[in-house]
Protein backbone atom coordinates (compact mmCIF):
# COMPACT_ATOMS: atom_id res chain seq x y z
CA UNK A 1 110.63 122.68 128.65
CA UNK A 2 108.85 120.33 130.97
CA UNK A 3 106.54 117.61 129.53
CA UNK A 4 102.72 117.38 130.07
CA UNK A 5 100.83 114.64 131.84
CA UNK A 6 99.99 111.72 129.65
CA UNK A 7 96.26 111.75 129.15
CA UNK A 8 93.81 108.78 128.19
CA UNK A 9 93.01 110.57 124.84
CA UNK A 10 97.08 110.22 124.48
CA UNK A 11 96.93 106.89 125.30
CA UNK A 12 93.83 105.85 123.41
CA UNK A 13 95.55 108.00 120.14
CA UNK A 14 98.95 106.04 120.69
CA UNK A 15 96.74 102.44 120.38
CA UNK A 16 95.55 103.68 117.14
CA UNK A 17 98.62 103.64 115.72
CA UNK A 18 99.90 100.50 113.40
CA UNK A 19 102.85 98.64 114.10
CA UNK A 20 105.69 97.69 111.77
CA UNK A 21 108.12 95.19 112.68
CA UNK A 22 111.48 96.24 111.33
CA UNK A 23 113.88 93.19 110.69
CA UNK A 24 117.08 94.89 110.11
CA UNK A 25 117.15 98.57 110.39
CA UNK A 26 116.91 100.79 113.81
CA UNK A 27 114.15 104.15 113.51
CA UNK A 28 115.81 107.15 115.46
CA UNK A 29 113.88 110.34 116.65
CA UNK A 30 114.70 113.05 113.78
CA UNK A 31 116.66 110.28 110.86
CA UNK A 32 115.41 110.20 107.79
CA UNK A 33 115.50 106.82 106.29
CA UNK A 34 113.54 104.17 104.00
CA UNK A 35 112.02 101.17 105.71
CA UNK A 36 111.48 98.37 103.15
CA UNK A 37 108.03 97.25 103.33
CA UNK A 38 107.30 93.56 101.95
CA UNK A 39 105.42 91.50 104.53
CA UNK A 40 101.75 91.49 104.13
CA UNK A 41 101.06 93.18 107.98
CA UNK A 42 104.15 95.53 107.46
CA UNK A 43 102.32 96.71 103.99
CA UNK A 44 98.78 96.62 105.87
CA UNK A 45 100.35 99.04 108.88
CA UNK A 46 101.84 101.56 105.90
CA UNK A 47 98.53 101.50 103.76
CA UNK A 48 96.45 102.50 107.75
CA UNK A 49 99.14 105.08 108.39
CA UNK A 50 98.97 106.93 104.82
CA UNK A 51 94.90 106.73 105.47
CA UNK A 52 94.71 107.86 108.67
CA UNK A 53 97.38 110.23 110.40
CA UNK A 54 100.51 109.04 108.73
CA UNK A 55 101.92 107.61 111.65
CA UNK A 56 103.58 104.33 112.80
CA UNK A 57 105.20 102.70 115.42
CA UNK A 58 108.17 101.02 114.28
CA UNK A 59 109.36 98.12 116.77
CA UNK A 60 112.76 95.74 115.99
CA UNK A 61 112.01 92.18 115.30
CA UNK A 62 114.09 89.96 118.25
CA UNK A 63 114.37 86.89 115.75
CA UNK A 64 115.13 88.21 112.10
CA UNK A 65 114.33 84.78 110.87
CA UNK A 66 110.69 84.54 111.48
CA UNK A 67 108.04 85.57 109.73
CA UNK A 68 104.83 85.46 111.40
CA UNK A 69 105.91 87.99 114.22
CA UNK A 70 103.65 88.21 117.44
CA UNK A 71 104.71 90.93 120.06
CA UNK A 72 106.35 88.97 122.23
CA UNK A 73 108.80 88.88 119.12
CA UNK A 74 109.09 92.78 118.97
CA UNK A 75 111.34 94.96 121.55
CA UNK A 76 109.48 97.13 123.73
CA UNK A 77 110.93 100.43 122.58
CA UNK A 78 110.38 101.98 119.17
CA UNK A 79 110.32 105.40 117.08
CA UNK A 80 107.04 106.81 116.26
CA UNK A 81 107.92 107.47 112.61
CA UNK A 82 105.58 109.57 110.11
């Protein structure tokens, strides 16, 4: 099945959407998994998500070690988890 055009109302939907840096577990399309939230951001994100549409981006961490995480600090490629 081909794949629509990416719209601005995509796009603008997609910015929405918190992030959650993940320190040491991968999100894959279709797993099931827990994410352990503890971080006062990562616990922000989940509280947004269960508010609004119940979705987040979930983005690896490149230095485990640090705590304040900027995105500069995140890999480009995540899941979009619900």
């Amino acid at each position: 099945m081909p794949r629509r055009a990416r719209t601005a109302s995509d796009t603008n939907r997609l910015a929405r959407i918190p992030v959650l840096a993940s320190r040491d577990s991968v999100a894959f399309p279709a797993l099931v998994t827990t994410l352990h939230v503890g971080r006062d951001p990562s616990v922000r994100a989940v509280r947004h998500a269960l508010h609004a549409n119940r979705l987040v981006i979930v983005l690896i961490q490149r230095d485990m070690n640090q705590d304040a995480v900027t995105p500069q600090g995140l890999v480009e490629v995540g899941a979009l988890c619900e």
